[in-house]
C-alpha atoms as a PDB file:
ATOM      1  CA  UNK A   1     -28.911  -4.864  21.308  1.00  0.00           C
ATOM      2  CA  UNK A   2     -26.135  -7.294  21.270  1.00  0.00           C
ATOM      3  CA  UNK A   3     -26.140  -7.996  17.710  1.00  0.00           C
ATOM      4  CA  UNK A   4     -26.238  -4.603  16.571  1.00  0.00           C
ATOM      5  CA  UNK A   5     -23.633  -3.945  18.133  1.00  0.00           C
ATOM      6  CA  UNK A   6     -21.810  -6.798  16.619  1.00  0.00           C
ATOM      7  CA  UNK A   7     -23.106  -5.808  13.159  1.00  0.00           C
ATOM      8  CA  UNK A   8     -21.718  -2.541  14.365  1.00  0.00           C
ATOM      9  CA  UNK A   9     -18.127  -3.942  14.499  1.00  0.00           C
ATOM     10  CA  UNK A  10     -18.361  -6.255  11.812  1.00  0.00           C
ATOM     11  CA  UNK A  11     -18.688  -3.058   9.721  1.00  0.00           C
ATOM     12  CA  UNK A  12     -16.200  -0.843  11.269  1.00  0.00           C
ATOM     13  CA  UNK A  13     -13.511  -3.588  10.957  1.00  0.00           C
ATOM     14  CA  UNK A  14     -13.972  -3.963   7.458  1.00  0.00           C
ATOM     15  CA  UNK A  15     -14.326  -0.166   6.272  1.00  0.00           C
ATOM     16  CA  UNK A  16     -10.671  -0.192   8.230  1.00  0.00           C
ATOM     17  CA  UNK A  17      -9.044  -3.113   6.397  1.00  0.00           C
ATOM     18  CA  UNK A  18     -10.852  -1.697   3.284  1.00  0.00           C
ATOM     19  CA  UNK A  19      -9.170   1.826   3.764  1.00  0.00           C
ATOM     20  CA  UNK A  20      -6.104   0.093   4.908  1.00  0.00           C
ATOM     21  CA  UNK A  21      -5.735  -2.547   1.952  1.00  0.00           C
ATOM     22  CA  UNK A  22      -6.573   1.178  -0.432  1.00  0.00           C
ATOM     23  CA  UNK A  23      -4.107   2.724   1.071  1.00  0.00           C
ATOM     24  CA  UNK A  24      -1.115   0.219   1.260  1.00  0.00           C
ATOM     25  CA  UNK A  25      -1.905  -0.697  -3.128  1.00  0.00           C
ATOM     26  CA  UNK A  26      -1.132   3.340  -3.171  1.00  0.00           C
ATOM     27  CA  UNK A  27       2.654   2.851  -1.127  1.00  0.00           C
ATOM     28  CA  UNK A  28       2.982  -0.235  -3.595  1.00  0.00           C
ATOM     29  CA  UNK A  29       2.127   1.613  -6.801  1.00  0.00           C
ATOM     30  CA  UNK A  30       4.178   4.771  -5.590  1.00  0.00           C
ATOM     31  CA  UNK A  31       7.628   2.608  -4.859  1.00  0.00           C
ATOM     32  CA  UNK A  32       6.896   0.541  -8.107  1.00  0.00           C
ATOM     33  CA  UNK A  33       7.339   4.401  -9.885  1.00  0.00           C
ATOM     34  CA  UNK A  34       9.879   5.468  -7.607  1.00  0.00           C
ATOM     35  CA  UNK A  35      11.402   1.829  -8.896  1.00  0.00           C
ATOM     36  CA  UNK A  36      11.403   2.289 -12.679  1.00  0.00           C
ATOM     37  CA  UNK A  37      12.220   5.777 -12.341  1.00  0.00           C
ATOM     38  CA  UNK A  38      15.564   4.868 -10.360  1.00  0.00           C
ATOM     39  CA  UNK A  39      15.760   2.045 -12.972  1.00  0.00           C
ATOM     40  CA  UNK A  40      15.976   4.168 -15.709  1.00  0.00           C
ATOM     41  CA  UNK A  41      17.991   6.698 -14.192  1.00  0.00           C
ATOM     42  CA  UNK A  42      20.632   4.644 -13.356  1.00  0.00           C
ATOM     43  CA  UNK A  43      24.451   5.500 -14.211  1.00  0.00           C
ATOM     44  CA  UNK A  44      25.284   3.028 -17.549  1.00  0.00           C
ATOM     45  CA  UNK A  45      27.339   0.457 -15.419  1.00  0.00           C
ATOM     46  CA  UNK A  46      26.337   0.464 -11.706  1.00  0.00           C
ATOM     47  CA  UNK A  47      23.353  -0.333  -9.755  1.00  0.00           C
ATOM     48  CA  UNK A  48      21.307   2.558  -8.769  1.00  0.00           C
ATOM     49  CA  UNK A  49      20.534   0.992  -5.905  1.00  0.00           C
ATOM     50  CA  UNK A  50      23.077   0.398  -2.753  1.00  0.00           C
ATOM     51  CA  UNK A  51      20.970  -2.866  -1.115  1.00  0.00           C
END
């Protein structure tokens, strides 16, 4: 019973870091577009950024 339980786990805690991990490479990919975008956008002298 014990190890099923632990196989149990085992599995649960990776299907959450592998949703996790999915989800944060979307967030990465959708600032890297919000990124170029704002690069490109940009007034001809300035930064378009305020960091």
């Amino acid at each position: 019973m014990v190890p099923l339980l632990l196989v149990l786990l085992v599995i649960l805690v990776l299907f959450g870091a592998g949703f996790a991990i999915e989800v944060l490479w979307y967030i990465a990919i959708a600032l890297l577009v919000l990124w170029v975008i704002g690069f490109f956008m940009r007034s001809g002298s300035g930064r378009w950024y305020r960091w």
